[in-house]
N, C-alpha and C. Protein backbone atom coordinates (compact mmCIF):
# COMPACT_ATOMS: atom_id res chain seq x y z
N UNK A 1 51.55 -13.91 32.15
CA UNK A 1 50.75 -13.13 33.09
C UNK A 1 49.61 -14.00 33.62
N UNK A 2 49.16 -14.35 34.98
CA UNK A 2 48.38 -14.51 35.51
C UNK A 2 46.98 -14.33 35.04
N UNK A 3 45.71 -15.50 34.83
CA UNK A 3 44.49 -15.16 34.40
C UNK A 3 43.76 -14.18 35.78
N UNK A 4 42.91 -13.21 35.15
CA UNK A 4 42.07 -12.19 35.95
C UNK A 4 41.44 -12.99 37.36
N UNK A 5 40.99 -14.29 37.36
CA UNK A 5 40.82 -14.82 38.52
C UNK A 5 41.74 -14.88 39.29
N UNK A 6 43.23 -15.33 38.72
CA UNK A 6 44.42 -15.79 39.48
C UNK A 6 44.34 -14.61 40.16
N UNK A 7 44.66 -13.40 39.54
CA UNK A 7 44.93 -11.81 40.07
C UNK A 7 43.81 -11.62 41.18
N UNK A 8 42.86 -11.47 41.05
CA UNK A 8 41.59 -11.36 41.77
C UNK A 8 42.20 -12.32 42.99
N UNK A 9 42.20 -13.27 43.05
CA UNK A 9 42.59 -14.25 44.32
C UNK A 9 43.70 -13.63 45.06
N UNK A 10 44.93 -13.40 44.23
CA UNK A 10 45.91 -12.56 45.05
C UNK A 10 45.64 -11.29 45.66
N UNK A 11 45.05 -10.70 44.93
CA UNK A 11 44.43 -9.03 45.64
C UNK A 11 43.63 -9.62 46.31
N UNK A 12 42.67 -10.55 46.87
CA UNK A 12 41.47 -10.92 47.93
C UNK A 12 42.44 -10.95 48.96
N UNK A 13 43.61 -11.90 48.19
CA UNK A 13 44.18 -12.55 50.07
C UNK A 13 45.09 -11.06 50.61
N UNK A 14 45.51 -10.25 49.70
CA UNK A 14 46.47 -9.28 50.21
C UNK A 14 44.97 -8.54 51.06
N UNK A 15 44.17 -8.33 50.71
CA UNK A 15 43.00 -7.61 51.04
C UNK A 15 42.47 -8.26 52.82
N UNK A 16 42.48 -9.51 52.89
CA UNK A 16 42.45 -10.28 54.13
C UNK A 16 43.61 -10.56 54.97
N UNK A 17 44.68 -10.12 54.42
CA UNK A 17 46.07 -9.89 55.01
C UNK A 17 45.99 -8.28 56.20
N UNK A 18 45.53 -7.25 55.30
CA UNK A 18 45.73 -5.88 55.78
C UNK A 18 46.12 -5.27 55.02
N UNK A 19 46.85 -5.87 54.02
CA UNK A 19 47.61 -5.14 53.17
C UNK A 19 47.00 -4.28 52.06
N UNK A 20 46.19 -3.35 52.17
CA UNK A 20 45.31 -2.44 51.62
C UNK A 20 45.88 -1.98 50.75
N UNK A 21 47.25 -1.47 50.57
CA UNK A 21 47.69 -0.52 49.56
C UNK A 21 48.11 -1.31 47.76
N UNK A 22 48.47 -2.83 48.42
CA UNK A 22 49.11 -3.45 47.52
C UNK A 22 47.65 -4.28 47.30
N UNK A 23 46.81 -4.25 47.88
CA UNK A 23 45.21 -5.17 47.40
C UNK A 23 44.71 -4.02 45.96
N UNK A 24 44.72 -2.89 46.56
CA UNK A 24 44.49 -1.64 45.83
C UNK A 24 44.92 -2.08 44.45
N UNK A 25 46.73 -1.56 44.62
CA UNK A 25 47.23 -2.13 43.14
C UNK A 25 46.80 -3.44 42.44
N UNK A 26 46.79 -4.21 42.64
CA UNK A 26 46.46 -5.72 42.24
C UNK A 26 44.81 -5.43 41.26
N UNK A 27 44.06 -5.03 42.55
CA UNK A 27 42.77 -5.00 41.59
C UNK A 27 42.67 -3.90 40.56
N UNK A 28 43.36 -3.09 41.04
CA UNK A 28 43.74 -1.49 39.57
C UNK A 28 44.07 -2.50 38.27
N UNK A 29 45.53 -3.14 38.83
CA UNK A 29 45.66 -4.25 37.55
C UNK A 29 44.74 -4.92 36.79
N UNK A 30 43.92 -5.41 37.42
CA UNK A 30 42.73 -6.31 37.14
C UNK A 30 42.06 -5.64 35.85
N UNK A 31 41.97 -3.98 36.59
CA UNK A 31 40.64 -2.83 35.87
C UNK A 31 41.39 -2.40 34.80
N UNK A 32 42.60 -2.88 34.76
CA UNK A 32 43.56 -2.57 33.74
C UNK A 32 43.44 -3.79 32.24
N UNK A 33 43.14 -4.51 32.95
CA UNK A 33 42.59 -5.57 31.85
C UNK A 33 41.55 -6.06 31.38
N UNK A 34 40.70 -5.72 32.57
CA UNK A 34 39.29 -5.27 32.22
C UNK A 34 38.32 -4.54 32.98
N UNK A 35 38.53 -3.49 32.51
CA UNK A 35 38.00 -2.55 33.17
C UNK A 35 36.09 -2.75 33.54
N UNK A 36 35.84 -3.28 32.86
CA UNK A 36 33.98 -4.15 33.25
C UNK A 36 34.00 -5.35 34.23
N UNK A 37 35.84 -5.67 35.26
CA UNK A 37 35.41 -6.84 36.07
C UNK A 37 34.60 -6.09 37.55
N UNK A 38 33.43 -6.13 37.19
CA UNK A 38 32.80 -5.76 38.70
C UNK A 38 33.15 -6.57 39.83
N UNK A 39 33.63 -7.82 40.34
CA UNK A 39 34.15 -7.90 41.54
C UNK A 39 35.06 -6.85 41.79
N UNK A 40 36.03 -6.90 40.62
CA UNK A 40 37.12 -5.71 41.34
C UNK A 40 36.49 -4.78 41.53
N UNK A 41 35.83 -4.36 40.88
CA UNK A 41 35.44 -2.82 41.52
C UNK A 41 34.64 -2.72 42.79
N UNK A 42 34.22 -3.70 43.20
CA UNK A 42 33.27 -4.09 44.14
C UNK A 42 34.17 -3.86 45.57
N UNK A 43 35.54 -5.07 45.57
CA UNK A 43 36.59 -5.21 46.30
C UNK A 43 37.05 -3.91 46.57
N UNK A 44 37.42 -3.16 45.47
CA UNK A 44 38.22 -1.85 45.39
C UNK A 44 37.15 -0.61 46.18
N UNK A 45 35.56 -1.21 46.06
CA UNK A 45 35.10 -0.11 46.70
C UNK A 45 35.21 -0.66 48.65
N UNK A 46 35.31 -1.66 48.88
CA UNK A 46 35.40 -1.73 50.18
C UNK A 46 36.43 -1.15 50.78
N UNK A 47 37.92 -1.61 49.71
CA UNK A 47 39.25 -1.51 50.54
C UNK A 47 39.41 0.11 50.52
N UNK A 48 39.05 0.76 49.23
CA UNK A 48 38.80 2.45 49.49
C UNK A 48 38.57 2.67 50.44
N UNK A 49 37.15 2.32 50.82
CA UNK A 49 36.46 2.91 52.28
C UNK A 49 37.44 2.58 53.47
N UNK A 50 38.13 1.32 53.15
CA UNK A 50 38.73 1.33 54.77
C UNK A 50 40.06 2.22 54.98
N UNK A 51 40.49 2.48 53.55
CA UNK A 51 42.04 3.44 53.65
C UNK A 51 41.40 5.20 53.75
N UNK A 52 40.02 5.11 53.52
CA UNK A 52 39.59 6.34 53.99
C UNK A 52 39.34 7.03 52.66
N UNK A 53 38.85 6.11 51.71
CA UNK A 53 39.04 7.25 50.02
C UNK A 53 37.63 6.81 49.86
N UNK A 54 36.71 8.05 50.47
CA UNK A 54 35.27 7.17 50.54
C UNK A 54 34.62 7.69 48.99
N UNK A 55 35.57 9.31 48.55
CA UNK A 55 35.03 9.18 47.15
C UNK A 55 35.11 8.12 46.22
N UNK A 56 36.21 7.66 46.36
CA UNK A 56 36.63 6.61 44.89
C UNK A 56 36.18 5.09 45.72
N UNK A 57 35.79 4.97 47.07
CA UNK A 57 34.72 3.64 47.46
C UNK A 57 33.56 4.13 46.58
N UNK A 58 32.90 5.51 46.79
CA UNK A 58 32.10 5.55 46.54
C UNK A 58 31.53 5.00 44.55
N UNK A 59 32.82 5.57 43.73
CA UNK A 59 32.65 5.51 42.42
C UNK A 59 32.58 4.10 41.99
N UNK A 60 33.69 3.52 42.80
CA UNK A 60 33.91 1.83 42.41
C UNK A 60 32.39 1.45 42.55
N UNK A 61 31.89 1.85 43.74
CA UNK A 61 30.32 0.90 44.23
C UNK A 61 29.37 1.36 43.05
N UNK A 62 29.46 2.61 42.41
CA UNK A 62 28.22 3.24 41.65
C UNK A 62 29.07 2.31 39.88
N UNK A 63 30.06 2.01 39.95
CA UNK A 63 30.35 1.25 38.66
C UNK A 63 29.80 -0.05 38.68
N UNK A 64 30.20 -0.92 39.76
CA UNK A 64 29.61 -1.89 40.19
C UNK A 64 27.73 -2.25 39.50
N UNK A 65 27.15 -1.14 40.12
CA UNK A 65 26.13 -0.66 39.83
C UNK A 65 25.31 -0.45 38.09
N UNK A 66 26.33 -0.14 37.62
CA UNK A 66 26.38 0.36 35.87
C UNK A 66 26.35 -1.11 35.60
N UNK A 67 27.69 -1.45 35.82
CA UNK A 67 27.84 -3.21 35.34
C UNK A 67 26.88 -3.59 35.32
N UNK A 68 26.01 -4.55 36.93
CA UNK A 68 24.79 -5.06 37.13
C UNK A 68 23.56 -4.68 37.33
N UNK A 69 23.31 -3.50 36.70
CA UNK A 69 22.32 -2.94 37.14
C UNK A 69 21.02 -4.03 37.54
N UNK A 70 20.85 -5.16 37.39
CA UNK A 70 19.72 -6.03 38.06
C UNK A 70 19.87 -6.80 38.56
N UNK A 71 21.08 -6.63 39.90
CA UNK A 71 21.57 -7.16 40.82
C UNK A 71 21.31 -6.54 41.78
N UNK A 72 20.31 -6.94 43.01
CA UNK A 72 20.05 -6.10 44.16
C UNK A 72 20.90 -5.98 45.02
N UNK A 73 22.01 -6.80 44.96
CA UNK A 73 23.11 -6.67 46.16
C UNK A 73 24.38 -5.59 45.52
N UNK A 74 24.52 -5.58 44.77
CA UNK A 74 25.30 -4.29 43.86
C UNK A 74 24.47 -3.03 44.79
N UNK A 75 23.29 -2.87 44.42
CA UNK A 75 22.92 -1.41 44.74
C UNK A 75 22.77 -1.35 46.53
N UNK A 76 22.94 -2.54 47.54
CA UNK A 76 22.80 -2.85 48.64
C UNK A 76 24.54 -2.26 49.45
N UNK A 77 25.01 -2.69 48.59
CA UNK A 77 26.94 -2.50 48.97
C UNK A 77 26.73 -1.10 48.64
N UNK A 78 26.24 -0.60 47.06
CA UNK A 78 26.85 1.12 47.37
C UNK A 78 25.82 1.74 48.59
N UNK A 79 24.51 1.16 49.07
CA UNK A 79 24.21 1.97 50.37
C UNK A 79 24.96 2.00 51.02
N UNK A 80 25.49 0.87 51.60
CA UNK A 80 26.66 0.45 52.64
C UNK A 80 27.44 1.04 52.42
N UNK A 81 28.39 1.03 51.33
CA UNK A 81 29.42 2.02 50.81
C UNK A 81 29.40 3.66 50.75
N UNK A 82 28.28 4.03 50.89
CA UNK A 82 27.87 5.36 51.41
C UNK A 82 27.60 5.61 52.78
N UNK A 83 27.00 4.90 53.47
CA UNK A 83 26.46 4.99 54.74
C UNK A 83 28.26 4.96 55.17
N UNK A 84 29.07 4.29 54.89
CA UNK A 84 30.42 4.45 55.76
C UNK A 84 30.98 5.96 55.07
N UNK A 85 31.00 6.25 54.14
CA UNK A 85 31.13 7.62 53.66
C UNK A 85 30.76 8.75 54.32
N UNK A 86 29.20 8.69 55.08
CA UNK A 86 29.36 9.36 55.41
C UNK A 86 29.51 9.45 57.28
N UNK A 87 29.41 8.67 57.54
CA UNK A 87 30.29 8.21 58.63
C UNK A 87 31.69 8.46 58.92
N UNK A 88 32.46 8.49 57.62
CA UNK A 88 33.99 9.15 58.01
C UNK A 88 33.83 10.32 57.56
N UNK A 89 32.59 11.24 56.90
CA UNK A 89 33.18 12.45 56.48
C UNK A 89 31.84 13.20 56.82
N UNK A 90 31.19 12.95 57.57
CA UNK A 90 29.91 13.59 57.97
C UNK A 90 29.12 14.17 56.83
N UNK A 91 29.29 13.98 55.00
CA UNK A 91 28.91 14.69 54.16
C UNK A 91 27.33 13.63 54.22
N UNK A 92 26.54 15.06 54.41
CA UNK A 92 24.83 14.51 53.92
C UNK A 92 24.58 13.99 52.55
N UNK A 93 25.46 14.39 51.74
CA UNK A 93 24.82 13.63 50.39
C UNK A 93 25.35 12.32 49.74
N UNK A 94 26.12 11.91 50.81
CA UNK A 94 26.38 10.40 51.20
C UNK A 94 25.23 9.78 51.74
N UNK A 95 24.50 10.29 52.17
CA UNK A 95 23.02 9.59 53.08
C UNK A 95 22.01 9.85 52.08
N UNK A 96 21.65 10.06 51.21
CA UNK A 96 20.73 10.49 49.97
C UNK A 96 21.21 9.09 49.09
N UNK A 97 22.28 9.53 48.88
CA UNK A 97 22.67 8.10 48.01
C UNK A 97 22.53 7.15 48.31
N UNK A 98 23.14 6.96 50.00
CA UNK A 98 22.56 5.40 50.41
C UNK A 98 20.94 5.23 50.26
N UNK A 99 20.24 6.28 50.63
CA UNK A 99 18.73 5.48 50.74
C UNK A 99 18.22 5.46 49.18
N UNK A 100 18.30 5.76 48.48
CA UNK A 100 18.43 6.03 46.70
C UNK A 100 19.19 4.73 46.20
N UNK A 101 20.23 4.00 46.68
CA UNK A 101 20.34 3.18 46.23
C UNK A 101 19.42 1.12 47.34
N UNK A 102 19.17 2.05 48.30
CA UNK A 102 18.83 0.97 48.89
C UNK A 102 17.30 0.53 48.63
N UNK A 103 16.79 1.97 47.86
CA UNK A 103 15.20 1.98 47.57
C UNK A 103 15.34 1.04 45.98
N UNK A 104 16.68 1.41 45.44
CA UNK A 104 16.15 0.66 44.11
C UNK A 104 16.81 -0.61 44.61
N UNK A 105 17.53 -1.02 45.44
CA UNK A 105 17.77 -2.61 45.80
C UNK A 105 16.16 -3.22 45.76
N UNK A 106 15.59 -2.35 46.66
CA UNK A 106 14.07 -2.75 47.43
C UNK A 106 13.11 -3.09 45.70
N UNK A 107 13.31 -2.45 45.24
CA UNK A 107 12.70 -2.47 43.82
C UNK A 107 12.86 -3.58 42.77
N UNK A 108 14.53 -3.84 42.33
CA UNK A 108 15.03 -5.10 41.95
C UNK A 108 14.24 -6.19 42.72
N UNK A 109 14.71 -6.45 43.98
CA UNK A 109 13.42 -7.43 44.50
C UNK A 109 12.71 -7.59 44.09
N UNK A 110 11.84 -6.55 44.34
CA UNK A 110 9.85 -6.92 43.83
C UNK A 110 9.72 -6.62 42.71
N UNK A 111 10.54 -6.98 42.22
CA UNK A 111 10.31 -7.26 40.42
C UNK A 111 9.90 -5.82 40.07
N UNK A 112 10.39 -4.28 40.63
CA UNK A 112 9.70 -3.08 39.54
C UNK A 112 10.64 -2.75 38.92
């Protein structure tokens, strides 16, 4: 079996191909072997959002989040990752989350 990078590389390029459904599987695999690799979940929250599964973009980005919690660009992607949430689904408490997570990006920064 392929090391978790090898896998990760193949789900990137299926992911830069178009091929969304089979990028999907690949990085599931990944979370299947280790379920704490935050790129994948990171990846998995973009390609969600673009097949239109803005809940489970949304969960991947808030795991992401758990993982690094003192990584400001983690909590920067789930704004982003919400702000398109609610953009395809007009739900307001997609826009709470983005600025909630973009305030504690702002925070990580300045060291609070």
């Amino acid at each position: 079996m392929p090391e978790i990078h090898e896998l990760y590389d193949q789900a990137d390029q299926l992911k830069t191909e178009g091929k969304l459904e089979e990028a999907t599987a690949k990085y599931q695999e990944i979370l299947t072997e280790d379920a704490n690799y935050a790129l994948a979940h990171a990846a998995l929250a973009v390609v969600q959002g673009r097949l239109g599964k803005h809940e489970e973009a949304v969960e991947h980005a808030q795991q992401v989040c758990q993982l690094e919690p003192d990584d400001p660009f983690s909590y920067t992607q789930l704004s982003v990752i919400c702000q398109r949430a609610y953009a395809g689904t007009n739900n307001q408490d997609y826009i709470q989350k983005a600025e909630d997570a973009m305030a504690r990006s702002r925070m990580i920064q300045e060291g609070m």
